[in-house]
N, C-alpha and C. Protein backbone atom coordinates (compact mmCIF):
# COMPACT_ATOMS: atom_id res chain seq x y z
N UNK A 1 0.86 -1.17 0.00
CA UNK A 1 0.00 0.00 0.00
C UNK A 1 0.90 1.23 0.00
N UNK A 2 0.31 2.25 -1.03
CA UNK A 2 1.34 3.43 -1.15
C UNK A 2 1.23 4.34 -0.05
N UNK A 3 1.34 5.57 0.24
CA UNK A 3 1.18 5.92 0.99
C UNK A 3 0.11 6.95 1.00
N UNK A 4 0.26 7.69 0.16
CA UNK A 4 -1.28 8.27 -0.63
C UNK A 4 -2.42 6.97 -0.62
N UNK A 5 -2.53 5.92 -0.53
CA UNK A 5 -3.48 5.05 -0.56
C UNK A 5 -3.79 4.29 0.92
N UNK A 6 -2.66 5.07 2.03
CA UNK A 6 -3.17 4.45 3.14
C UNK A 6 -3.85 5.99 3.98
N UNK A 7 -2.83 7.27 3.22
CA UNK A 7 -3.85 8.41 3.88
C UNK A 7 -5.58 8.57 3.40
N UNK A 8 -5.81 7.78 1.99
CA UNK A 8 -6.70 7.77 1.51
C UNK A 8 -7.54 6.65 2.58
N UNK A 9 -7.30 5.80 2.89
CA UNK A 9 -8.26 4.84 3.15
C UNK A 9 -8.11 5.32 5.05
N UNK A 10 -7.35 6.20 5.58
CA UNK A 10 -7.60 6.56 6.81
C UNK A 10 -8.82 7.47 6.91
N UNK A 11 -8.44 8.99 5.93
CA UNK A 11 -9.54 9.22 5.45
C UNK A 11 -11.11 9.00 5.63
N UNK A 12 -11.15 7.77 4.80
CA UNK A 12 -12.22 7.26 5.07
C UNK A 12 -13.12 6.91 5.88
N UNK A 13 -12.17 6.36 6.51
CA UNK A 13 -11.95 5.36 8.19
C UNK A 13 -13.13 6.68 9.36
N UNK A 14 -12.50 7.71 9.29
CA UNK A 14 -12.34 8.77 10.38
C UNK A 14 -13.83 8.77 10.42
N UNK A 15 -15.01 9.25 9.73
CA UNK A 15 -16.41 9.20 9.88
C UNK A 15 -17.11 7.82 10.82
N UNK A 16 -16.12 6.87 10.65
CA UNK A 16 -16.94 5.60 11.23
C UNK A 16 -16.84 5.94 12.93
N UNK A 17 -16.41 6.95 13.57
CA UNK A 17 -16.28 7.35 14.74
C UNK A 17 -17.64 6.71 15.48
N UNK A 18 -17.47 5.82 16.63
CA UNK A 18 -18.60 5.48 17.47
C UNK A 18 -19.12 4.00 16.92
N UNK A 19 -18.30 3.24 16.24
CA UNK A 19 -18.57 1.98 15.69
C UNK A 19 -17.98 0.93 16.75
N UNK A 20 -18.24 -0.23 16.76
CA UNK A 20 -17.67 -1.14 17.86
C UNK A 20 -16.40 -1.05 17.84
N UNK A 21 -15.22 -0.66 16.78
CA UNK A 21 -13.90 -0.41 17.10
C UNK A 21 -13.74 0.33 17.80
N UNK A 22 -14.54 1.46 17.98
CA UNK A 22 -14.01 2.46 18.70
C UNK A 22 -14.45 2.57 20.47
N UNK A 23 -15.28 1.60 20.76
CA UNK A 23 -15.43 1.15 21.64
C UNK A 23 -14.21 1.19 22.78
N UNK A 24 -13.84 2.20 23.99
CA UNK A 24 -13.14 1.48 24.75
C UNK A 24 -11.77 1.96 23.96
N UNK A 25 -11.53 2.62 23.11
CA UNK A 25 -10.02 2.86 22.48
C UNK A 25 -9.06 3.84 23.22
N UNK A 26 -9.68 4.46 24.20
CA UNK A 26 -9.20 5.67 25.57
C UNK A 26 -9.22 7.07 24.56
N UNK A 27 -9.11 6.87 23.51
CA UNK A 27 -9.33 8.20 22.60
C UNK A 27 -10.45 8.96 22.16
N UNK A 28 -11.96 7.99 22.44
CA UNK A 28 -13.15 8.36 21.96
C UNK A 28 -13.38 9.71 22.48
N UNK A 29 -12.89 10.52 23.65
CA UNK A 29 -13.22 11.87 24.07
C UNK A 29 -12.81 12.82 23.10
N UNK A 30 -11.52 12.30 22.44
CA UNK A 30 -10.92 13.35 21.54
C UNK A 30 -11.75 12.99 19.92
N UNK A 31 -12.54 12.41 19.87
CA UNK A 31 -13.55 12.58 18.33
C UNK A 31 -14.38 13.68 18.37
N UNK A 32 -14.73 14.21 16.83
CA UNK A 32 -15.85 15.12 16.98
C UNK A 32 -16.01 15.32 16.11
N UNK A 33 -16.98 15.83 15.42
CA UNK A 33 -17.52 15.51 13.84
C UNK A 33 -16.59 15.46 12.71
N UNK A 34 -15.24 15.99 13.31
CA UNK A 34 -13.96 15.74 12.07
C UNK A 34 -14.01 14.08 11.98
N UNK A 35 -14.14 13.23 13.03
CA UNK A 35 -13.72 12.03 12.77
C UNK A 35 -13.14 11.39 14.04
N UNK A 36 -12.34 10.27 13.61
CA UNK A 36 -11.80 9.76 14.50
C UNK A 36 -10.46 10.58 14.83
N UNK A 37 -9.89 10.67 16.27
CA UNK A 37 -8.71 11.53 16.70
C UNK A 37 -7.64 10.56 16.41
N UNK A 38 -7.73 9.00 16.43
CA UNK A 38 -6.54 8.49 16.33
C UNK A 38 -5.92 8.69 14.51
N UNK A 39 -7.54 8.55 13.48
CA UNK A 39 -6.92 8.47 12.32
C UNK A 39 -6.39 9.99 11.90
N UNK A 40 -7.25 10.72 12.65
CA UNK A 40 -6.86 12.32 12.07
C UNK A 40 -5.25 12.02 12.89
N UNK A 41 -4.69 12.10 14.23
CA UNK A 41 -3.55 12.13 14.25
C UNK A 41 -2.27 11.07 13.29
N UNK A 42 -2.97 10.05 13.08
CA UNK A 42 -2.19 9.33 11.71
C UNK A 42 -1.95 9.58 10.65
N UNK A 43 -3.11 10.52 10.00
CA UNK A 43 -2.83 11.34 9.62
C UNK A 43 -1.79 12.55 9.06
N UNK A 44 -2.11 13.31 10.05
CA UNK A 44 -1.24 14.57 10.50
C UNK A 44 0.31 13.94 10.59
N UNK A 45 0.91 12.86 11.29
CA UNK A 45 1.94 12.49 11.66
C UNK A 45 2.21 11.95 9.91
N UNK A 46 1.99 11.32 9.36
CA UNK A 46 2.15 10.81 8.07
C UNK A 46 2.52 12.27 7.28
N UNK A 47 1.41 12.83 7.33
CA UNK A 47 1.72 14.14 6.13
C UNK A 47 2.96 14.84 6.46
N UNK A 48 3.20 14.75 7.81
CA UNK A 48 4.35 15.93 8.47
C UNK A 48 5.70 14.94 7.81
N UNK A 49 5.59 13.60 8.51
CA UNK A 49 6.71 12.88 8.28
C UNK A 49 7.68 13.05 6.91
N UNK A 50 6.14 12.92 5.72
CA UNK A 50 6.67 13.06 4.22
C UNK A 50 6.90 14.02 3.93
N UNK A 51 6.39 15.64 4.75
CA UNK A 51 6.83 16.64 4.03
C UNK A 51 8.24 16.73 4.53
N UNK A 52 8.69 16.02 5.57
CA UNK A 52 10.32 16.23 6.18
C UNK A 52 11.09 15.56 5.30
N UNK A 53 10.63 14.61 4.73
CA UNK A 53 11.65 13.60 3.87
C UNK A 53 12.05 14.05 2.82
N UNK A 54 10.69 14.52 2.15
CA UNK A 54 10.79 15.02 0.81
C UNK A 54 12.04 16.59 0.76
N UNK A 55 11.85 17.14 2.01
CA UNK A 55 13.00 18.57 2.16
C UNK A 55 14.04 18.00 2.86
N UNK A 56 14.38 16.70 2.89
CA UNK A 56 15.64 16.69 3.65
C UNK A 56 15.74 16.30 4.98
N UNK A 57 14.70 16.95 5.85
CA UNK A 57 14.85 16.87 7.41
C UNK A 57 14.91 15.78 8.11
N UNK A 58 14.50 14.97 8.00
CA UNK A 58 14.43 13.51 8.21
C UNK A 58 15.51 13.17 9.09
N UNK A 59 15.25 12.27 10.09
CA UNK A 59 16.56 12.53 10.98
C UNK A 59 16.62 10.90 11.14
């Protein structure tokens, strides 16, 4: 899976907020109509990661 195809299918994911996965995950306080907080922070951490790689920063 590329990586554009796993931010795509997190994406997705984030609306299913309040489904039996999310049951019990200690994160459900931090959802809110954006989605799920764990995929939005997977997210965010993914996009940041690649924009460091792509300029170099990457440590």
């Amino acid at each position: 899976m590329s990586r554009d195809e796993l931010l795509e299918a997190l994406r997705r994911m984030m609306p299913e907020t309040g489904s039996l996965a999310c049951l019990g995950c200690g994160y459900e306080h931090r959802c809110s109509t954006h989605g799920c907080a764990i995929c939005r922070e997977a997210i965010a951490l993914i996009e940041q990661l690649s924009a460091e790689l792509e300029r170099g920063d990457a440590t």
